[in-house]
Each structure stands twice: as C-alpha cells, then as structure tokens.
N, C-alpha and C. Protein backbone atom coordinates (compact mmCIF):
# COMPACT_ATOMS: atom_id res chain seq x y z
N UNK A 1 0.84 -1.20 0.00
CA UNK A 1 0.00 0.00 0.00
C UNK A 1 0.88 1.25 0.00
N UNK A 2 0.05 2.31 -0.58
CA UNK A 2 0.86 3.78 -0.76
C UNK A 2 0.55 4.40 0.54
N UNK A 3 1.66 5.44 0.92
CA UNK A 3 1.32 6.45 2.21
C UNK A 3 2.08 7.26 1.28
N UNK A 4 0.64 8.29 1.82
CA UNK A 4 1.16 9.80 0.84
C UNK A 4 1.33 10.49 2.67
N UNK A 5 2.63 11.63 2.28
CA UNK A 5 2.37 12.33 3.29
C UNK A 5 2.19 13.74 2.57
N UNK A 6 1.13 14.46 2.99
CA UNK A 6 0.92 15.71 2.50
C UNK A 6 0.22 17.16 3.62
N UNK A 7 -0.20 17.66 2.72
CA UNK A 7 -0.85 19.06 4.03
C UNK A 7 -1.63 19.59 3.25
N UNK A 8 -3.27 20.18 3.24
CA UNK A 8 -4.29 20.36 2.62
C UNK A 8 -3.81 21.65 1.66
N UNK A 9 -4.18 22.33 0.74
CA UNK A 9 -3.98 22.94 -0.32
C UNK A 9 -2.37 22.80 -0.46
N UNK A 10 -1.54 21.61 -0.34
CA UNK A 10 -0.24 21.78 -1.20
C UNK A 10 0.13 20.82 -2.38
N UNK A 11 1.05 20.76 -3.15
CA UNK A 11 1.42 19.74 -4.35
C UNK A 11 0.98 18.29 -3.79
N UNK A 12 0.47 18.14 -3.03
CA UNK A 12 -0.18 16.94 -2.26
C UNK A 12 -1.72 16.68 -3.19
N UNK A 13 -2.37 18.00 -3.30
CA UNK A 13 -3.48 17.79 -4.02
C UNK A 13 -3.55 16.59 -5.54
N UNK A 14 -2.48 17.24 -6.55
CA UNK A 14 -2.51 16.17 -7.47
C UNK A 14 -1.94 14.91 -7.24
N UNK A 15 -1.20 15.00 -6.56
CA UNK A 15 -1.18 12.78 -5.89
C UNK A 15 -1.97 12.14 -5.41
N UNK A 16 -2.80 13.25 -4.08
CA UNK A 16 -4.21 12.60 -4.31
C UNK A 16 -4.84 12.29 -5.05
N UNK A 17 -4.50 12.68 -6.29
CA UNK A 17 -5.82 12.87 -7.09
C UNK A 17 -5.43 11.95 -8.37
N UNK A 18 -4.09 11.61 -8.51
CA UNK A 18 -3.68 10.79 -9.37
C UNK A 18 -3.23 9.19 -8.68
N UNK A 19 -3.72 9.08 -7.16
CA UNK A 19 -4.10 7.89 -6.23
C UNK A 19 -5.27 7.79 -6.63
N UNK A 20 -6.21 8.10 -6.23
CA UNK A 20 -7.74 8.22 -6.49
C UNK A 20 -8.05 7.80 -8.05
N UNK A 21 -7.88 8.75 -8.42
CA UNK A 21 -7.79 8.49 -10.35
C UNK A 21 -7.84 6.44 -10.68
N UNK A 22 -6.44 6.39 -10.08
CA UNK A 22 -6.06 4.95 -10.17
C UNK A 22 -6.81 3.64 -9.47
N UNK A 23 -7.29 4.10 -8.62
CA UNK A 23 -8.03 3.54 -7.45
C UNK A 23 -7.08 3.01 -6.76
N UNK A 24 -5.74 3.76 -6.38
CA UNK A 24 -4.91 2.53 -5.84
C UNK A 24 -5.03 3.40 -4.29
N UNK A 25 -4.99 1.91 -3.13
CA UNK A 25 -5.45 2.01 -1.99
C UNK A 25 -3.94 3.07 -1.29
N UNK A 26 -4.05 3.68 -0.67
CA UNK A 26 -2.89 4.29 0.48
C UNK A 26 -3.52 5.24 1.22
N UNK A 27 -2.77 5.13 2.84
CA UNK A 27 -2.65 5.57 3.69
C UNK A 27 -2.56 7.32 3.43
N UNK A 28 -2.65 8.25 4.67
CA UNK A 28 -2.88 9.40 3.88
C UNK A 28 -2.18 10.11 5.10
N UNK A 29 -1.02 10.53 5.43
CA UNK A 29 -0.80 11.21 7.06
C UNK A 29 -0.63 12.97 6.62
N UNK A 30 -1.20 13.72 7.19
CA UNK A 30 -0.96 15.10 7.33
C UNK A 30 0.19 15.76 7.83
N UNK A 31 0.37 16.36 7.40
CA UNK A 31 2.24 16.63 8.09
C UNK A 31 1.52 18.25 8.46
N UNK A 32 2.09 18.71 9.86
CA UNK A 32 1.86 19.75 10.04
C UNK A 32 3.15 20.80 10.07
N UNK A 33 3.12 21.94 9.72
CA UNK A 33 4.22 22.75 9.29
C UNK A 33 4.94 23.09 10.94
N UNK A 34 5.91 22.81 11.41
CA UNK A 34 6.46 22.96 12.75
C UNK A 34 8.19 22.98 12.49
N UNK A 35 8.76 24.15 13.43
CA UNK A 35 10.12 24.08 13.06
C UNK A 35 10.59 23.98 14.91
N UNK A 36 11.40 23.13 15.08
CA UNK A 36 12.01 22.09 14.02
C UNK A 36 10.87 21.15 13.73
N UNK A 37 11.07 20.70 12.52
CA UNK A 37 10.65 19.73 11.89
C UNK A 37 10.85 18.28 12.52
N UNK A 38 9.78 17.28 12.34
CA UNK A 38 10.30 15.48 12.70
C UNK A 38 11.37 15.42 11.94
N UNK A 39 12.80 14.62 12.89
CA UNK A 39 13.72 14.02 12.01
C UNK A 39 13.11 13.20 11.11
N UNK A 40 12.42 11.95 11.61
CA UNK A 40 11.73 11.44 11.23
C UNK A 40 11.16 11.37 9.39
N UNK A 41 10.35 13.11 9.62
CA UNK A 41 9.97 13.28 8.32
C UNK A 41 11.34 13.54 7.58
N UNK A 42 12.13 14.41 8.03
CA UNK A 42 13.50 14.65 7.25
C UNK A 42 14.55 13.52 6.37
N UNK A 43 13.94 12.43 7.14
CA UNK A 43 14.84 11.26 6.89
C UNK A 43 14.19 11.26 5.39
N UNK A 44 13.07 11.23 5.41
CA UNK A 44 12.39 10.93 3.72
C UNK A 44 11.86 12.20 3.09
N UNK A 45 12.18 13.57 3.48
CA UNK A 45 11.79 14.12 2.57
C UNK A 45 13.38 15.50 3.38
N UNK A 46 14.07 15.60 2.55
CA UNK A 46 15.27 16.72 3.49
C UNK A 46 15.35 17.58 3.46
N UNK A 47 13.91 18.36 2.31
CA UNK A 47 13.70 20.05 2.09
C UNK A 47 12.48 19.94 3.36
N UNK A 48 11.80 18.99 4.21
CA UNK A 48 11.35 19.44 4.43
C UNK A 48 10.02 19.93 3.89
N UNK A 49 9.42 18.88 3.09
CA UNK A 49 8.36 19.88 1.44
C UNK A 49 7.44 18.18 1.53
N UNK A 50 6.65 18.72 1.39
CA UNK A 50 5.33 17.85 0.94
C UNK A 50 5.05 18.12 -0.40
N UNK A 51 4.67 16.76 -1.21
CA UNK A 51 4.49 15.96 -0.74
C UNK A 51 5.38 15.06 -0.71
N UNK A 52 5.35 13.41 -0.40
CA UNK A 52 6.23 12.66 -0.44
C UNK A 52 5.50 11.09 -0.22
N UNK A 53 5.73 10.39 -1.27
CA UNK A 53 4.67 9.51 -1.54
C UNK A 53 5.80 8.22 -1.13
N UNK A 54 5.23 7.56 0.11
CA UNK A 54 6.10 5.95 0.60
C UNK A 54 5.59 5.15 -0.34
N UNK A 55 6.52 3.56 -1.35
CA UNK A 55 5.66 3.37 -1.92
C UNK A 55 5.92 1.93 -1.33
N UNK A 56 4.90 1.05 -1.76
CA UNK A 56 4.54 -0.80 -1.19
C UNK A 56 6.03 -0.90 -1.13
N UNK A 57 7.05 -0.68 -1.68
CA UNK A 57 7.73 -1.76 -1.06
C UNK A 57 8.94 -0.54 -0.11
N UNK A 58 8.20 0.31 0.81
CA UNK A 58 9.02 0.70 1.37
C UNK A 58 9.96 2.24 1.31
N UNK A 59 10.57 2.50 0.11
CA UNK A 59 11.52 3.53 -0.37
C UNK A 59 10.14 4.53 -0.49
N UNK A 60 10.75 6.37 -0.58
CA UNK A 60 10.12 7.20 -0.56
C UNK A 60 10.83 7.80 -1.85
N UNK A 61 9.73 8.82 -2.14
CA UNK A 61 9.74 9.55 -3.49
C UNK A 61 9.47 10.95 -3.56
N UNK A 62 10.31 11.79 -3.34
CA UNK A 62 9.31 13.25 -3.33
C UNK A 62 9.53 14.00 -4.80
N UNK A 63 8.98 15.17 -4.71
CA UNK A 63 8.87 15.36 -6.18
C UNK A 63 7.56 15.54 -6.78
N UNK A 64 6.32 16.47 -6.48
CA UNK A 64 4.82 16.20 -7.03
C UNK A 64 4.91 15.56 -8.69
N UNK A 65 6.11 16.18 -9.24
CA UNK A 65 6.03 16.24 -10.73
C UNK A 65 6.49 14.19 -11.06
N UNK A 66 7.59 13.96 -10.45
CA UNK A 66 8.14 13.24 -10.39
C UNK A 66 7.19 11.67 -9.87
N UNK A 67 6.93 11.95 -8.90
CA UNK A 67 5.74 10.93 -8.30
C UNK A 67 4.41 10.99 -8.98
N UNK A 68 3.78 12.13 -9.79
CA UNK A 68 2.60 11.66 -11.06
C UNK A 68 3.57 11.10 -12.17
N UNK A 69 4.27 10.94 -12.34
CA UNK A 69 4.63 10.42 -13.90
C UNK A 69 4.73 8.74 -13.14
N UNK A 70 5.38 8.56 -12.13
CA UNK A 70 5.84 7.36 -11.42
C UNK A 70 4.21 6.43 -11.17
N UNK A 71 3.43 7.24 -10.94
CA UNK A 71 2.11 6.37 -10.70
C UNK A 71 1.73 6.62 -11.92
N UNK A 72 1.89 7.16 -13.10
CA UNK A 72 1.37 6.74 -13.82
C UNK A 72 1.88 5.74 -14.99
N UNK A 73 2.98 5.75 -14.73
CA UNK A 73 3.95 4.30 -15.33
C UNK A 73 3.46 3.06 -14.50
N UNK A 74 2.94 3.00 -13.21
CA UNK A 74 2.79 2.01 -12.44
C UNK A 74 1.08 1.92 -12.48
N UNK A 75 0.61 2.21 -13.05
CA UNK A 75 -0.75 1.88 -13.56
C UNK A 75 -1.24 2.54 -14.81
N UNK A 76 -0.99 1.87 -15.82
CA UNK A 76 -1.01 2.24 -16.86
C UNK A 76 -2.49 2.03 -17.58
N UNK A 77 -3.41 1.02 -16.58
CA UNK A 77 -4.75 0.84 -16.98
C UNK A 77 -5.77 2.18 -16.59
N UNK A 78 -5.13 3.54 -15.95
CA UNK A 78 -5.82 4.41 -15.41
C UNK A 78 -5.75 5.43 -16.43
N UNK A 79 -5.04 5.26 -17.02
CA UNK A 79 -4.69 6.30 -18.39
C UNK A 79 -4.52 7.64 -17.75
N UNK A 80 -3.74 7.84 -16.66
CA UNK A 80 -3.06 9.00 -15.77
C UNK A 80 -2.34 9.91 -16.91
N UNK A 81 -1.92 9.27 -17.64
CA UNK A 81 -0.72 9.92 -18.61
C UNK A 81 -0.85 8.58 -20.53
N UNK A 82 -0.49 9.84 -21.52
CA UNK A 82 -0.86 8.98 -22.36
C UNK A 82 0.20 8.13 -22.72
N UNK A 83 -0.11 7.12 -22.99
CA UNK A 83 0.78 5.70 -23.04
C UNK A 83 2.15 6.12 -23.58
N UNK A 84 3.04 5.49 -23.21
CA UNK A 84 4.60 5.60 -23.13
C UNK A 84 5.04 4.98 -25.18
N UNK A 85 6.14 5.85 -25.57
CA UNK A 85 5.57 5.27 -27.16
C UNK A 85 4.99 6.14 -27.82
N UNK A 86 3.56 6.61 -27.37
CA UNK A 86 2.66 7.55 -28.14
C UNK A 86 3.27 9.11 -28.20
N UNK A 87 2.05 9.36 -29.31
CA UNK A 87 3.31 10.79 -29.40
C UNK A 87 2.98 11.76 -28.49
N UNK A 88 1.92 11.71 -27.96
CA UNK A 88 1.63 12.35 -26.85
C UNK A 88 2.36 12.48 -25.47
N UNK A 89 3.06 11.26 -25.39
CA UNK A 89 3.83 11.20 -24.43
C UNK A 89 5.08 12.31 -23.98
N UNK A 90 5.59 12.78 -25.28
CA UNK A 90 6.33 13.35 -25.23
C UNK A 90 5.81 14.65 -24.45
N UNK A 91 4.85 15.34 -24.94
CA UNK A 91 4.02 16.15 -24.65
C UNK A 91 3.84 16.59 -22.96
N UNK A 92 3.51 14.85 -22.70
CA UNK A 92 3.03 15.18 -21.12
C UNK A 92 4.47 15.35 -20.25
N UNK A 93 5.49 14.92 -20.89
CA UNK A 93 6.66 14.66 -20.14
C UNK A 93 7.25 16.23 -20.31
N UNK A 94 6.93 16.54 -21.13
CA UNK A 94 7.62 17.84 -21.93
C UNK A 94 6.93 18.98 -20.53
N UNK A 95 5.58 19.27 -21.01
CA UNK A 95 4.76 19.78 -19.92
C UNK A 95 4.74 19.78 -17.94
N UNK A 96 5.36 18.41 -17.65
CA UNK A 96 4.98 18.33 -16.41
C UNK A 96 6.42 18.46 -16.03
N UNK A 97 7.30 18.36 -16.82
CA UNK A 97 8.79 19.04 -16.40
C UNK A 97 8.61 20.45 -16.52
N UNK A 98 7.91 21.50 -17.50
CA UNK A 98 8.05 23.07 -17.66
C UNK A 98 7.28 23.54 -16.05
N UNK A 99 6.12 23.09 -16.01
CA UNK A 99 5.76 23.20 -14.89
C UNK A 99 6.07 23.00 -13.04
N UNK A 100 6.85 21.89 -13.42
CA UNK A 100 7.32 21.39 -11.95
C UNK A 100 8.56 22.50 -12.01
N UNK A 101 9.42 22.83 -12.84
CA UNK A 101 10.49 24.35 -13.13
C UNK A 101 10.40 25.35 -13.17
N UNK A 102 9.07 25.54 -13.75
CA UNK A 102 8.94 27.25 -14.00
C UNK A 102 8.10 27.49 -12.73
N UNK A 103 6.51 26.94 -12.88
CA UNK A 103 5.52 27.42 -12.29
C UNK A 103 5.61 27.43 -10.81
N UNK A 104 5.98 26.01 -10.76
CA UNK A 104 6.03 25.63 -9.00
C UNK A 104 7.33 26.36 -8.51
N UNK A 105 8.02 26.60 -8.80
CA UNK A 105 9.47 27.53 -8.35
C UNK A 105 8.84 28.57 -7.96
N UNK A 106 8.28 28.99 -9.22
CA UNK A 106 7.72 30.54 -8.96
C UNK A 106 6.64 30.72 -8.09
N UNK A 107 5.85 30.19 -8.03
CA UNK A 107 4.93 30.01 -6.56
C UNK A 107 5.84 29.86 -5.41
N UNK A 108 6.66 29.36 -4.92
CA UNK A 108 7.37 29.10 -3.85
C UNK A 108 7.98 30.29 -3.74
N UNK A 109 8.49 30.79 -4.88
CA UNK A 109 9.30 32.52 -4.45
C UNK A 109 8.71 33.74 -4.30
N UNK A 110 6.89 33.71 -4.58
CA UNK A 110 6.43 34.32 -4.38
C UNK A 110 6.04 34.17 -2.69
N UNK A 111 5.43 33.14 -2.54
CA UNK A 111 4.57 32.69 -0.84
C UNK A 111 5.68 32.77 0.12
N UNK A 112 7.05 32.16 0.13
CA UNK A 112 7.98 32.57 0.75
C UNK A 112 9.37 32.89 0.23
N UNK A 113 8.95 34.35 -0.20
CA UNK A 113 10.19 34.73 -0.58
C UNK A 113 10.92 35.44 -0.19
N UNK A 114 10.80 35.02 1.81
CA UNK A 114 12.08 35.48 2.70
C UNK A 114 13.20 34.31 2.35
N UNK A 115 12.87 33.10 2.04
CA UNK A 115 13.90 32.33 1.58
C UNK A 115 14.69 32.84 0.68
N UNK A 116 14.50 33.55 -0.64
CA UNK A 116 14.90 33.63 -1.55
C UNK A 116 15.74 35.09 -1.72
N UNK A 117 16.19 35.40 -0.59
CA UNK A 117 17.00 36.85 -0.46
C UNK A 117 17.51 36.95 0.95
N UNK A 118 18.62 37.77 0.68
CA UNK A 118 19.19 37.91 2.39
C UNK A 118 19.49 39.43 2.29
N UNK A 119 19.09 40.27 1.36
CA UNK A 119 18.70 41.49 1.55
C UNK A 119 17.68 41.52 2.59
N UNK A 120 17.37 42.91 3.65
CA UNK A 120 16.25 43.12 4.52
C UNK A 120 15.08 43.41 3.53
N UNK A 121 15.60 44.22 2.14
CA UNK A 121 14.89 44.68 1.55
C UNK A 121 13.94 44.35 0.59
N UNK A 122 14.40 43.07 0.54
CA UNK A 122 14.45 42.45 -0.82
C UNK A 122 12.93 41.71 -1.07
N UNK A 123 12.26 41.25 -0.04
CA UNK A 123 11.09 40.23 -0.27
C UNK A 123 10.37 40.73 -1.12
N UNK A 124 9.43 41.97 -1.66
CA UNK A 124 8.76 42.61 -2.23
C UNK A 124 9.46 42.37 -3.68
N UNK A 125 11.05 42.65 -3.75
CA UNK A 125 11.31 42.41 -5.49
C UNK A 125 11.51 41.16 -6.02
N UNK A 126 11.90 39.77 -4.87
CA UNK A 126 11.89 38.53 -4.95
C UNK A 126 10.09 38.42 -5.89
N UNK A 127 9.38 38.58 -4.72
CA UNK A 127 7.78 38.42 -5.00
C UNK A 127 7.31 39.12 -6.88
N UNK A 128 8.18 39.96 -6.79
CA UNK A 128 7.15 40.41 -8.62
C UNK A 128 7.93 40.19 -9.14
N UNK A 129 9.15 39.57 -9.14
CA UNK A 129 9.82 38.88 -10.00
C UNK A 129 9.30 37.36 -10.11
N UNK A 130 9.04 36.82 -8.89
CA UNK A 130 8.41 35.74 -9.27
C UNK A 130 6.86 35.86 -9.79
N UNK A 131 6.15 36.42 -9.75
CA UNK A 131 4.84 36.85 -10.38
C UNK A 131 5.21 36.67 -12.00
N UNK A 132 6.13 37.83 -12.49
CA UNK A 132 6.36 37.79 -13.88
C UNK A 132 6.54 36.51 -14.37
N UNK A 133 7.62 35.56 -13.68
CA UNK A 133 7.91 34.35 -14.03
C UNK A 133 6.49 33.49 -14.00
N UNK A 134 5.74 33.40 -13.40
CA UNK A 134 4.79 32.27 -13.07
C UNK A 134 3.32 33.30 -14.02
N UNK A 135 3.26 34.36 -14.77
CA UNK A 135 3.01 35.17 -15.38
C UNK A 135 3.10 34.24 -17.34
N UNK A 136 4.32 34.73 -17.09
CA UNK A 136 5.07 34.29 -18.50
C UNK A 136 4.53 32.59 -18.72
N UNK A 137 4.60 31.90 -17.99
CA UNK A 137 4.66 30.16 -17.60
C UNK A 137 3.23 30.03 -18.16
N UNK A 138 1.95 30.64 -17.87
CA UNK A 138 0.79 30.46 -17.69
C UNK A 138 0.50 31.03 -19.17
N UNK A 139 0.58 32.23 -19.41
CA UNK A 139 0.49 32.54 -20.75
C UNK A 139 1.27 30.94 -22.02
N UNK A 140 2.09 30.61 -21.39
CA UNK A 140 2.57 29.68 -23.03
C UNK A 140 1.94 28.56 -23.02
N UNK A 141 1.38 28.51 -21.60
CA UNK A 141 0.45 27.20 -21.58
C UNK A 141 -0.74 27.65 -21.95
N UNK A 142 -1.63 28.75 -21.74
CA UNK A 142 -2.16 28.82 -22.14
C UNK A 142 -2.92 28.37 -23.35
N UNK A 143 -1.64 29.37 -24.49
CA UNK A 143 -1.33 29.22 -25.64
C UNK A 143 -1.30 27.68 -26.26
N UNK A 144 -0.48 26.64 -25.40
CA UNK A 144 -0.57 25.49 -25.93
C UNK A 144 -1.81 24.84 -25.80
N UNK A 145 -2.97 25.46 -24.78
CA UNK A 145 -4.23 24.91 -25.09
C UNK A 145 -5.06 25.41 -26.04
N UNK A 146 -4.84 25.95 -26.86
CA UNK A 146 -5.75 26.99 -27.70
C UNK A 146 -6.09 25.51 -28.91
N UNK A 147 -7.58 25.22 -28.73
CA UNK A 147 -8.10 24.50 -29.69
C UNK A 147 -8.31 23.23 -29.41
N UNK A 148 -7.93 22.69 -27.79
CA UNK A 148 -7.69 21.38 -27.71
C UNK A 148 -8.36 21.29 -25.82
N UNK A 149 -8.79 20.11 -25.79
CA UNK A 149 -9.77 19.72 -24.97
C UNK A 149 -8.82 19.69 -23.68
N UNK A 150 -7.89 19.06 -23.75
CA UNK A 150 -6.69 18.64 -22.98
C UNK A 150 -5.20 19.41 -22.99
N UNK A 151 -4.55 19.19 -22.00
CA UNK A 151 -3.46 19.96 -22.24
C UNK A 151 -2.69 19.01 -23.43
N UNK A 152 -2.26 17.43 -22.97
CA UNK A 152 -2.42 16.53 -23.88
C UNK A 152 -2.88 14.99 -24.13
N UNK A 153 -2.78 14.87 -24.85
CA UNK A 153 -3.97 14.10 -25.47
C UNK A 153 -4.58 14.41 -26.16
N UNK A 154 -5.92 13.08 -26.13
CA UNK A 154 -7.28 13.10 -25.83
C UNK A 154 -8.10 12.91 -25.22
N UNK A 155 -7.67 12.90 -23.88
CA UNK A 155 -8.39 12.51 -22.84
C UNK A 155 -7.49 13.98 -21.20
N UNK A 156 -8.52 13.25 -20.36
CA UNK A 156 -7.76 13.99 -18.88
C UNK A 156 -6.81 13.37 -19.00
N UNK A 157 -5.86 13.95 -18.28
CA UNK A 157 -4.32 13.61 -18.27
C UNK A 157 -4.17 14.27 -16.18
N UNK A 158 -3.14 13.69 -15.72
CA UNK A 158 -2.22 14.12 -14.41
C UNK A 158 -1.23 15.97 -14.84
N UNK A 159 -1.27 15.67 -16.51
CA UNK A 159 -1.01 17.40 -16.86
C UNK A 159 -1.66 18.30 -16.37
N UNK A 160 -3.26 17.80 -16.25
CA UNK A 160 -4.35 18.82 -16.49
C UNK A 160 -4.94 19.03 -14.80
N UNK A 161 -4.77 18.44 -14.31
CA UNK A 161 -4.84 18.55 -12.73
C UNK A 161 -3.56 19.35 -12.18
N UNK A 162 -2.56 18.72 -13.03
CA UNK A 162 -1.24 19.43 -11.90
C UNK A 162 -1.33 20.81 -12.39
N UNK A 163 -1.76 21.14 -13.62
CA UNK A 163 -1.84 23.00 -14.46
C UNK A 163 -3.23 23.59 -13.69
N UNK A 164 -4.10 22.82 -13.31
CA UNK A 164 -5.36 23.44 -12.42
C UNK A 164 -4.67 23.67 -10.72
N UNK A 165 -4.37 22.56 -10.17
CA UNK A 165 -3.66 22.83 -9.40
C UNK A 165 -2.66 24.58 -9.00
N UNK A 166 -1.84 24.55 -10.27
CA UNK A 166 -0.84 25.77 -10.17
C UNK A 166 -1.59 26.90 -10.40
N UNK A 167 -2.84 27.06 -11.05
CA UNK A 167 -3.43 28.10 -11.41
C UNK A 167 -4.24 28.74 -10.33
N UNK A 168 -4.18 27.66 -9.72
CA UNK A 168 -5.18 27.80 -8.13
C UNK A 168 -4.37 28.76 -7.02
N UNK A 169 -3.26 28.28 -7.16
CA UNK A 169 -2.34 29.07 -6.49
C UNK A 169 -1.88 30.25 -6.73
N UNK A 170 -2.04 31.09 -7.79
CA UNK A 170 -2.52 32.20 -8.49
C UNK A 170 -2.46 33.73 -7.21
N UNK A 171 -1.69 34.05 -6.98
CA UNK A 171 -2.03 34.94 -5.92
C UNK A 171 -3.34 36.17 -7.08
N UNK A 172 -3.23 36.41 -7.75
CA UNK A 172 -4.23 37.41 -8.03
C UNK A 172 -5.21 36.15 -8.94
N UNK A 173 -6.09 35.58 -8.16
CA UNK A 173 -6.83 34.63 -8.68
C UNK A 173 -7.77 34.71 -10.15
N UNK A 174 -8.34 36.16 -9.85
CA UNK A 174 -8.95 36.49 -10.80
C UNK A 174 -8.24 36.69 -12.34
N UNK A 175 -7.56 37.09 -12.24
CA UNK A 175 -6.69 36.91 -13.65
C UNK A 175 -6.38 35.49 -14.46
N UNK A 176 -6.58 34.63 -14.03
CA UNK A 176 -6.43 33.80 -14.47
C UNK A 176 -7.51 33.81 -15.61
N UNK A 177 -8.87 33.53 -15.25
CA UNK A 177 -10.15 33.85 -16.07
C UNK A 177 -9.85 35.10 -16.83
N UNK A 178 -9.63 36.12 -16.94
CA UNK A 178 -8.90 37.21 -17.62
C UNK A 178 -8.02 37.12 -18.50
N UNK A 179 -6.65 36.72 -18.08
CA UNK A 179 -5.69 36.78 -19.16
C UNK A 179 -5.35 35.56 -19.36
N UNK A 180 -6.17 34.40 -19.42
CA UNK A 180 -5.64 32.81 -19.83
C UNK A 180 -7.26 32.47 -20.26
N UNK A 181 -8.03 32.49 -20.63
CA UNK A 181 -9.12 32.20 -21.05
C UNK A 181 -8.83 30.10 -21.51
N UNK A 182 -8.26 30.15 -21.79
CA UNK A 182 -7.73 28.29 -22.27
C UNK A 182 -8.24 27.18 -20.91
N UNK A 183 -7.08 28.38 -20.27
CA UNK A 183 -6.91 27.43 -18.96
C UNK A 183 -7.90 27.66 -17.66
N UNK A 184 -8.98 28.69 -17.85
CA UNK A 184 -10.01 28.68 -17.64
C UNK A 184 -11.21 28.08 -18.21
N UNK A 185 -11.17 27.81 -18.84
CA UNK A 185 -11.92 26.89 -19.98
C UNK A 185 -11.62 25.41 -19.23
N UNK A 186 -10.24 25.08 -19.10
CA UNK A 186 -9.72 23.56 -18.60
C UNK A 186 -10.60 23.19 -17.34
N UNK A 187 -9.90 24.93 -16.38
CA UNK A 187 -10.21 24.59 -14.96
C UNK A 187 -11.42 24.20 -14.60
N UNK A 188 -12.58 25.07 -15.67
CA UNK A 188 -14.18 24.83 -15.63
C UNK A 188 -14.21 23.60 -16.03
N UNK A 189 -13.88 23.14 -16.59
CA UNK A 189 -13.85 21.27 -17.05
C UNK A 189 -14.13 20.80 -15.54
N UNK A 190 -12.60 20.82 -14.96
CA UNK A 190 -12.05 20.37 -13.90
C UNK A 190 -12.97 20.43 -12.64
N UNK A 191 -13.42 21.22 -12.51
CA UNK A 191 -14.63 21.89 -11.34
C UNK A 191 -15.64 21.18 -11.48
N UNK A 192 -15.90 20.66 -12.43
CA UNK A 192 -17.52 20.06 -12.97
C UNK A 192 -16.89 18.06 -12.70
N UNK A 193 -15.54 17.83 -12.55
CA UNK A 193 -15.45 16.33 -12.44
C UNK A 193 -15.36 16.29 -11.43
N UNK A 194 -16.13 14.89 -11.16
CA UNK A 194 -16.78 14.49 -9.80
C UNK A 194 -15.68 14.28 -8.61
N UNK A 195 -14.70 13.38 -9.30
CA UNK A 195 -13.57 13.56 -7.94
C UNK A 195 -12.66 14.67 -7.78
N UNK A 196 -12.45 15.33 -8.67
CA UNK A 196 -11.66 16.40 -8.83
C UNK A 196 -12.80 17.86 -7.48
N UNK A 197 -13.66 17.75 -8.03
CA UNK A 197 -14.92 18.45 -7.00
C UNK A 197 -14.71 17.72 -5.36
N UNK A 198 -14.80 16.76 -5.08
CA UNK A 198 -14.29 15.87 -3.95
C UNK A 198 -13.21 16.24 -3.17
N UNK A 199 -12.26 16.05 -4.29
CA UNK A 199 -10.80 16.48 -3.64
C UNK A 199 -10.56 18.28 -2.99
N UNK A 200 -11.34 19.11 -3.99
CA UNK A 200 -11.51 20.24 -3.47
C UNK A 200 -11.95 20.29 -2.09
N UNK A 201 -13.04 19.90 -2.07
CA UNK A 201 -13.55 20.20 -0.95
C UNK A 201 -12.93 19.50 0.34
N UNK A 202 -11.81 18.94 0.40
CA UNK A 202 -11.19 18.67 1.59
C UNK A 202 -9.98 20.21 1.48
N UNK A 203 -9.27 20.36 0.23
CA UNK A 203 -7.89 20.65 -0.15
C UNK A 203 -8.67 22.26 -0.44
N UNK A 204 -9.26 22.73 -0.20
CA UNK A 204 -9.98 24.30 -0.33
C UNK A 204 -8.95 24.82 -1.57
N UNK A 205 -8.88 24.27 -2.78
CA UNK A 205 -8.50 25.00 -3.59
C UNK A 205 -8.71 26.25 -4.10
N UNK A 206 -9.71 26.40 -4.23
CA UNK A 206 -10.22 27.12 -5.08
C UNK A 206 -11.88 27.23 -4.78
C-alpha cells in the first residue's frame, strides 16, 4: 500500500488525485508545518516539502512532478498519462517538467520569498519577480491549449490537474479567467469532475 504524506492545499493535491484516479489504496498522514521539523519526516523528505509519496515496497519519493509520472507508469490501466511510445507522451513529459520548473518555483518565491534573499529589503522584489515568471509560464500554456480539450492528449491527463492545481495558487486569482481564457476553460472542465470536486472540498482549492 501507498502512504502519501501531504498538508491540505499543497502539491499533495494532485497525488491525491492521481491515487484516487487509479483507485490505488494508500494511507494518507498530514504533516503539520512545525520548526524544528520530525527528524523522522526529514529522513524521507530533506527540504522538508510535501508531498512525499512511501511506496509498497518501502523507499520514498518526493517530487509532485516526479511521483505523477511514477504512478502513472505504475498503472497504466488508469490512463493517468498517455501511453509511453505515443506521441503524446512526449508532450506530457515535456509539460509536467516546464511546470514542476517554472511554475512551482515561482509560486514558492512568491509565498515565501524570505527564503529567496538575504537582503532586509528584498522580499517585495523577490515576489514580482516571481509573479512575472509564473506570469510568463501560464500565458505559453495557455497558448498550448488553444483549440484542444486537454493539455495533452485526448483525454484527462495528471497534466491537467497538476496546471489546475498551479493556477489555483494564483495569488491574483482572478486573472487567471482574464488573461488565460484556455486554462479557464480547462479549470471549468475540472470543477464540474466528480472527484476532482471531492478532492476540493477537503484541499480548499479554489
């Protein structure tokens, strides 16, 4: 069995949701944000960062981006991701690497971006520098949805949750519906599926 360890609205959301997806059974522990931190948790995750998915036989995995591609190689009857081979594949691999680099960085340097400077001064230019970046990221995705149901494919994909996911996190929320119309289009998909609606309502996304 899987043990996810996660904390409600973080990169925890799409593992839930690409567990669920799969129907595969695991354990679910909440990690609460406390410094110092459990050695414990440190031993398997050493940033300190949720999420971090234990898997059946033991070894841990962190990485949101890294651990959806991994469950979805390990159940390939859930169609998490489009089959390995296809040309789509490239696509999703292409995608859930730009994202786990650009987007999720840039969220992190915005929410805490006393990490990201040792100027006194600095948090405020860390923060709209990361805006622009996670700005720029959303616009090309956008763009790559223009005309197409999915980010890729033909079907839902673990792309299209983990890009709803990041959009959620959106400090000026409303813009998203504004200047990405695509990926508002997706997210309204997303809102209307039944477990994806489920998972919200524990994980207050949105």
């Amino acid at each position: 069995m899987y043990r996810l360890y996660t904390r409600p609205g973080s990169g925890g959301f799409v593992v839930e949701a690409a567990l669920a997806l799969a129907g595969a059974p695991f354990d679910q522990v909440d990690v609460p944000k406390k410094d110092p931190p459990d050695q414990a948790f440190l031993d398997i995750s050493p940033l300190n960062q949720v999420p971090v998915l234990t898997l059946p036989d033991g070894r841990s995995i962190t990485e949101s981006a890294a651990i959806c591609i991994l469950l979805a190689e390990r159940h390939p009857e859930a169609g998490l991701a489009p089959a390995a081979g296809s040309p789509a594949r490239a696509d999703f691999l292409r995608w859930m690497a730009f994202m786990s680099s650009v987007l999720y960085p840039a969220g992190l340097r915005f929410y805490y971006a006393h990490r990201y400077t040792a100027a006194p001064d600095g948090v405020e230019a860390v923060k709209q520098a990361a805006l622009v970046e996670m700005d720029r990221g959303f616009a090309i995705l956008d763009k790559a949805l223009a005309g197409r149901d999915w980010l890729v494919g033909e079907r839902l994909s673990l792309a299209d949750v983990y890009l709803v996911m990041l959009a959620a996190w959106h400090p000026e929320i409303g813009k998203v519906a504004a200047a990405w119309p695509d990926i508002e289009r997706l997210w309204a998909r997303l809102r209307d599926h039944d477990l994806i609606r489920k998972l919200n309502a524990a994980h207050a996304m949105w």
